[in-house]
C-alpha atoms as a PDB file:
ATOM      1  CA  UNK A   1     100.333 149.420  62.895  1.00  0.00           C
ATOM      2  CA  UNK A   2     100.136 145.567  62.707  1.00  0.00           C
ATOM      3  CA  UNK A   3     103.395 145.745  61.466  1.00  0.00           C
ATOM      4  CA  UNK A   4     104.895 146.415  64.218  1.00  0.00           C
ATOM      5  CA  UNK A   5     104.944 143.920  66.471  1.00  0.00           C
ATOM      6  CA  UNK A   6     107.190 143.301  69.537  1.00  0.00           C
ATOM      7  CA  UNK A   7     109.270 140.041  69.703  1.00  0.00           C
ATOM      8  CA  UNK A   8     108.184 137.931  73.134  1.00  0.00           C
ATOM      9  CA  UNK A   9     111.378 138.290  75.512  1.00  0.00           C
ATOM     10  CA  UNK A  10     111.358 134.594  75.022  1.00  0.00           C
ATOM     11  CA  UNK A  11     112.543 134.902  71.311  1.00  0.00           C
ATOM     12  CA  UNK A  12     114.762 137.875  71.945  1.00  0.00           C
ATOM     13  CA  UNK A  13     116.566 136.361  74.639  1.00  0.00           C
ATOM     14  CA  UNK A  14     116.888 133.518  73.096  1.00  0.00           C
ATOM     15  CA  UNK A  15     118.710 135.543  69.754  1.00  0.00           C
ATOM     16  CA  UNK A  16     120.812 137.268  72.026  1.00  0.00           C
ATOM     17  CA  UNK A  17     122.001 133.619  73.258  1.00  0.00           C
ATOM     18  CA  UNK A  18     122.952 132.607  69.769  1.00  0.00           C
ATOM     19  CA  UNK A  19     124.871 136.038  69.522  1.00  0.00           C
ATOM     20  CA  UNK A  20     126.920 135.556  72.504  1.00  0.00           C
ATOM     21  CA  UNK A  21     127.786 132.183  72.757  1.00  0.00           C
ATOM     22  CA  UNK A  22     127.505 131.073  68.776  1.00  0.00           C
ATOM     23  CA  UNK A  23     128.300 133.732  67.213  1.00  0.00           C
ATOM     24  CA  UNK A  24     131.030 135.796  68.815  1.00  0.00           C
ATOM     25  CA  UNK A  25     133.282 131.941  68.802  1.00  0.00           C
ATOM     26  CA  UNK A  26     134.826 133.650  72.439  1.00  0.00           C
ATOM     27  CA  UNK A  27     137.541 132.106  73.167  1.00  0.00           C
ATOM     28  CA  UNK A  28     137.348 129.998  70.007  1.00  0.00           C
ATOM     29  CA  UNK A  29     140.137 127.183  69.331  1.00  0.00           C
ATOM     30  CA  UNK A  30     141.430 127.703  66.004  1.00  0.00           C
ATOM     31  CA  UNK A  31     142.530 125.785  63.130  1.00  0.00           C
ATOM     32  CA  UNK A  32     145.674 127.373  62.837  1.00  0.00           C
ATOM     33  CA  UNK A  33     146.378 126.988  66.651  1.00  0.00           C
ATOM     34  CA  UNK A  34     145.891 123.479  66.412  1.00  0.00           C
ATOM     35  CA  UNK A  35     148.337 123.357  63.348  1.00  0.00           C
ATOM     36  CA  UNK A  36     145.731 121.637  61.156  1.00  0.00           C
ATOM     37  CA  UNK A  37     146.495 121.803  57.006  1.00  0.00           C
ATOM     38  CA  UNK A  38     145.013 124.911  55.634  1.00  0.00           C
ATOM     39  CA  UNK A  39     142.790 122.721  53.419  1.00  0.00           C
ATOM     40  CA  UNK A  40     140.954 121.713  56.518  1.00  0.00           C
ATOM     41  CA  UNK A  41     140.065 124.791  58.002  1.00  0.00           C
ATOM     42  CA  UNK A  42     136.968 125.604  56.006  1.00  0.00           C
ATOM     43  CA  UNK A  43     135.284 122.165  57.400  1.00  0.00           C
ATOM     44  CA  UNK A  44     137.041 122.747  60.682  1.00  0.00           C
ATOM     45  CA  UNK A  45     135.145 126.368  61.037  1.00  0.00           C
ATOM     46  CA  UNK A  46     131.884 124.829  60.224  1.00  0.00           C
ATOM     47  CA  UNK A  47     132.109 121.734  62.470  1.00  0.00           C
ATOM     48  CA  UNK A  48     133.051 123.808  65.378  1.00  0.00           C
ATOM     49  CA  UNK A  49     129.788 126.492  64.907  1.00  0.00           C
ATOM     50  CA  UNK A  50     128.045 122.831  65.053  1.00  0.00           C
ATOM     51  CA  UNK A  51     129.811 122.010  68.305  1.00  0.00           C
ATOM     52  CA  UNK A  52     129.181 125.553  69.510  1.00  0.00           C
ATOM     53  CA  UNK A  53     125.582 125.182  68.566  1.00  0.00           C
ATOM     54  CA  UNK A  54     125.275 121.916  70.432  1.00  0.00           C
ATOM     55  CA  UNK A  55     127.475 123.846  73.478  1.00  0.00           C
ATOM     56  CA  UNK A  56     124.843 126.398  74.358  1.00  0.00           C
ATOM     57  CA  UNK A  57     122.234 123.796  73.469  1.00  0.00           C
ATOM     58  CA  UNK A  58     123.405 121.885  76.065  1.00  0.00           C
ATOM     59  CA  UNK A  59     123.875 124.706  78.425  1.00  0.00           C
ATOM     60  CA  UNK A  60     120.517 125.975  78.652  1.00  0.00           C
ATOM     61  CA  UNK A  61     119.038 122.816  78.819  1.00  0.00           C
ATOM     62  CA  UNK A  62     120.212 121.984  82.171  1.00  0.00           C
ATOM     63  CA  UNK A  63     120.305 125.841  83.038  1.00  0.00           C
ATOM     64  CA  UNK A  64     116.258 125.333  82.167  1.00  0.00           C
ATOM     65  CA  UNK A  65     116.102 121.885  84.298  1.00  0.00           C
ATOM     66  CA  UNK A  66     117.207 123.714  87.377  1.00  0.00           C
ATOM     67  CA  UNK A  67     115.220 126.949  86.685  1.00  0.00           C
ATOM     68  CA  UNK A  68     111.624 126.036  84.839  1.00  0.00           C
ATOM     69  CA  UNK A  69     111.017 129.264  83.813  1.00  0.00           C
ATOM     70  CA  UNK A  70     113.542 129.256  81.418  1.00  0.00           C
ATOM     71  CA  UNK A  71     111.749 126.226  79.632  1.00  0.00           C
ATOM     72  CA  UNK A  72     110.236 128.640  77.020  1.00  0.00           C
ATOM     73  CA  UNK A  73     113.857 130.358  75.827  1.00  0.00           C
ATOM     74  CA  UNK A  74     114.809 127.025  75.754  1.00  0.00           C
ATOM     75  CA  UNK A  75     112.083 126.099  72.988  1.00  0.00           C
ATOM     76  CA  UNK A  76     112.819 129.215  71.060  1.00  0.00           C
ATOM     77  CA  UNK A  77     116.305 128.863  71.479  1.00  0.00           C
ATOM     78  CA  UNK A  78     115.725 124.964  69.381  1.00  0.00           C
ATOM     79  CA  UNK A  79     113.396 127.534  66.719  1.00  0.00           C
ATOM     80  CA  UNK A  80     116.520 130.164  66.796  1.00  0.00           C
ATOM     81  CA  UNK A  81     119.064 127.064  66.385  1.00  0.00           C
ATOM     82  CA  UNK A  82     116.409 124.999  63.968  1.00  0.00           C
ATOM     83  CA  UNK A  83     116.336 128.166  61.148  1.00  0.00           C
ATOM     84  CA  UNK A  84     119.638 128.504  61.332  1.00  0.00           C
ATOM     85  CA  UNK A  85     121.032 125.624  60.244  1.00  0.00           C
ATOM     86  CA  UNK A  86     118.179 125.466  57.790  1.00  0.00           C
ATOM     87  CA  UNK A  87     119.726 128.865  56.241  1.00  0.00           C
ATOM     88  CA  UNK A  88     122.928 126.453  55.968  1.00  0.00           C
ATOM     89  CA  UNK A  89     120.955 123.554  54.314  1.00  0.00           C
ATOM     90  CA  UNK A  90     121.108 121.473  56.695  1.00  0.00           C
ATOM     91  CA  UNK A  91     117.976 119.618  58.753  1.00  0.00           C
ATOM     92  CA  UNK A  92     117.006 120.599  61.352  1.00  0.00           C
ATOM     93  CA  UNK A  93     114.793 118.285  63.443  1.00  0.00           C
ATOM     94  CA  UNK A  94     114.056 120.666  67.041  1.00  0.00           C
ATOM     95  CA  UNK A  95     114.261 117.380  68.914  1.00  0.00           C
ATOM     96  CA  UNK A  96     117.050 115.531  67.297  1.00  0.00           C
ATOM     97  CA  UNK A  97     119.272 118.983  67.800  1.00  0.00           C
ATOM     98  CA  UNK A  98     118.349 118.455  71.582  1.00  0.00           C
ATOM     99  CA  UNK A  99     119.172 114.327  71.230  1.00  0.00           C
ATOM    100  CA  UNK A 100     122.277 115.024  69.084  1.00  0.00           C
ATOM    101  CA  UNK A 101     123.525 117.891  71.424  1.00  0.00           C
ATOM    102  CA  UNK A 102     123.158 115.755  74.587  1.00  0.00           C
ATOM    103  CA  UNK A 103     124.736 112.764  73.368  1.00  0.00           C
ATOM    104  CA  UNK A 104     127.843 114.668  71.648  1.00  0.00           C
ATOM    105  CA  UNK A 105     128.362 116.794  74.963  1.00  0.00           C
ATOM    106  CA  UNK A 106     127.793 113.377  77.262  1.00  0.00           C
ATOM    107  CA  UNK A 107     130.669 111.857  75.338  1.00  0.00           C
ATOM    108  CA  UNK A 108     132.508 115.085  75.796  1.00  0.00           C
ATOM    109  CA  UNK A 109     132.294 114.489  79.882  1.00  0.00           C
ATOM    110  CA  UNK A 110     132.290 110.909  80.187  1.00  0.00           C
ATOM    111  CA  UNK A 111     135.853 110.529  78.328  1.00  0.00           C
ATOM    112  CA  UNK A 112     137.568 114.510  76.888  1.00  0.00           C
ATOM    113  CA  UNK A 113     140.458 113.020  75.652  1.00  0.00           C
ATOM    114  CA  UNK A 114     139.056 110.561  73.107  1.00  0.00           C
ATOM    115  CA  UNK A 115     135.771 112.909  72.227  1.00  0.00           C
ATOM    116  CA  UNK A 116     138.171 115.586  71.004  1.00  0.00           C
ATOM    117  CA  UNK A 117     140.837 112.964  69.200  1.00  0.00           C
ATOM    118  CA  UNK A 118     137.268 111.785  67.152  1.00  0.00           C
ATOM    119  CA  UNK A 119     136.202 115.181  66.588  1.00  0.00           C
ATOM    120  CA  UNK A 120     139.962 116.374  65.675  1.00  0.00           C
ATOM    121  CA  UNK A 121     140.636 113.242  63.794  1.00  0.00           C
ATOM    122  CA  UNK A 122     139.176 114.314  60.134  1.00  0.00           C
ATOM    123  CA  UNK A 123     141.188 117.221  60.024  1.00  0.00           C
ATOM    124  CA  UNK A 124     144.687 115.208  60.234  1.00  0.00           C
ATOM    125  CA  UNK A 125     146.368 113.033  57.818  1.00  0.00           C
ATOM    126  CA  UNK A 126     148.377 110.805  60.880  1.00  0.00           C
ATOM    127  CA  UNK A 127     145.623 109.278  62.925  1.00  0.00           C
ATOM    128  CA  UNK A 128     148.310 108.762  65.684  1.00  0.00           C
ATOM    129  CA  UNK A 129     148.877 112.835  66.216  1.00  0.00           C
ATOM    130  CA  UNK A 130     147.862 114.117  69.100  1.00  0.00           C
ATOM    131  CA  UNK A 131     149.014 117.766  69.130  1.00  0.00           C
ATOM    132  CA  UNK A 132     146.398 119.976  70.474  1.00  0.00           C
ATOM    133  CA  UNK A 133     143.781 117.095  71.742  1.00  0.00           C
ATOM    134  CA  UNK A 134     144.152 117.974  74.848  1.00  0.00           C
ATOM    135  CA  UNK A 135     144.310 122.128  74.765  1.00  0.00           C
ATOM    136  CA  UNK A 136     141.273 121.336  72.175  1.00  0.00           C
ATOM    137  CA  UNK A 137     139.542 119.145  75.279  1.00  0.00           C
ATOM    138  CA  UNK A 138     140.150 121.238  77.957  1.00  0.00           C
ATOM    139  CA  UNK A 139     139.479 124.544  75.670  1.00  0.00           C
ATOM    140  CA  UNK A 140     135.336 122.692  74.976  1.00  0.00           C
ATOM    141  CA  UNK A 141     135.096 121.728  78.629  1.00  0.00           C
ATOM    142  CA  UNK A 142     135.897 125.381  79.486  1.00  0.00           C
ATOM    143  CA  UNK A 143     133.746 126.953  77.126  1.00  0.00           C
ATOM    144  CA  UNK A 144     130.765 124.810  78.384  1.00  0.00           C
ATOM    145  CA  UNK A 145     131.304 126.016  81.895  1.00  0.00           C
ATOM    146  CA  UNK A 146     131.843 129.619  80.967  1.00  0.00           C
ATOM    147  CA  UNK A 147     128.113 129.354  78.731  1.00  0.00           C
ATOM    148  CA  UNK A 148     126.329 128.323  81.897  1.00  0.00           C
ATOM    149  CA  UNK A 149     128.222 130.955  83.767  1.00  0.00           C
ATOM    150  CA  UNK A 150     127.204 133.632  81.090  1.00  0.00           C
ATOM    151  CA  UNK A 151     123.430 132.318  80.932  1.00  0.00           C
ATOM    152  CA  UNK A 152     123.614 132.558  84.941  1.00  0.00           C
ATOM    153  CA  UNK A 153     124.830 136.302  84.873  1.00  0.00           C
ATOM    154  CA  UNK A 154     122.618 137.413  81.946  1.00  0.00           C
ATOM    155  CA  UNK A 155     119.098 135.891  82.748  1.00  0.00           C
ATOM    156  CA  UNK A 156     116.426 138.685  82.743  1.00  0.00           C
ATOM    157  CA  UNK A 157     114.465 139.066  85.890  1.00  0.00           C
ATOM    158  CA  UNK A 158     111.249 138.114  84.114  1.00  0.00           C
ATOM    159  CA  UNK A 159     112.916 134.410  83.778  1.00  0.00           C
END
């Protein structure tokens, strides 16, 4: 029966994070709503599972700096994030995700309208159009409230 082994809630909780706030892309801005060329929207897709990586990254990390005993989701959340991008190819350093994440999102706060015209700007051919910079700003800051508020709601009692 060694086989069988039950996951520590740590690890399962952490999954269920990626499900809900990676995978499901609620509320997800998208390519076609911000009237980007077709040929972009493959990249697009992937750059914003990156940003919605770094999102709920982000959001657990200071959900774990008020509440300690959420410290070890938090480091199987980097594993959970870590093997995924592997499975992409890409690298996946546990502690640069965390760096990376924290310095992307800080831009985010410290100035939305110019951290969304450089994220937006590879996907358009003008440099000087803004359409959807700001719905695509206020759409990230919104999701990165409504992951803390779902990490609030959801935490297990044993956390």
């Amino acid at each position: 029966m060694g086989w069988f082994r039950k996951k520590p809630y740590e690890t399962v909780y952490a999954e269920r994070i990626y499900k809900a706030l990676v995978d499901r892309k609620l509320g997800d801005m998208t390519p076609e709503r911000l009237r980007l060329p077709k040929e972009t929207n493959r990249r697009y897709r992937e750059k914003a599972l990156l940003y919605r990586e770094a999102m709920s990254l982000c959001a657990l990390l200071e959900r774990a700096n008020i509440d300690p005993k959420l410290l070890p989701v938090l480091r199987e959340y980097k594993g959970v994030l870590a093997a995924k991008r592997v499975g992409r190819g890409l690298q996946a350093n546990r502690e640069q995700l965390i760096d990376a994440a924290v310095e992307d999102l800080s831009d985010m706060f410290t100035d939305p309208f110019k951290w969304a015209h450089r994220w937006l700007m590879e996907f358009r051919s003008d440099p000087d159009d803004m359409t959807g910079v700001v719905l695509f700003a206020d759409h990230c800051l919104r999701q990165y409230e409504g992951a803390k508020g779902s990490l609030d709601k959801t935490r297990p009692a044993s956390c």
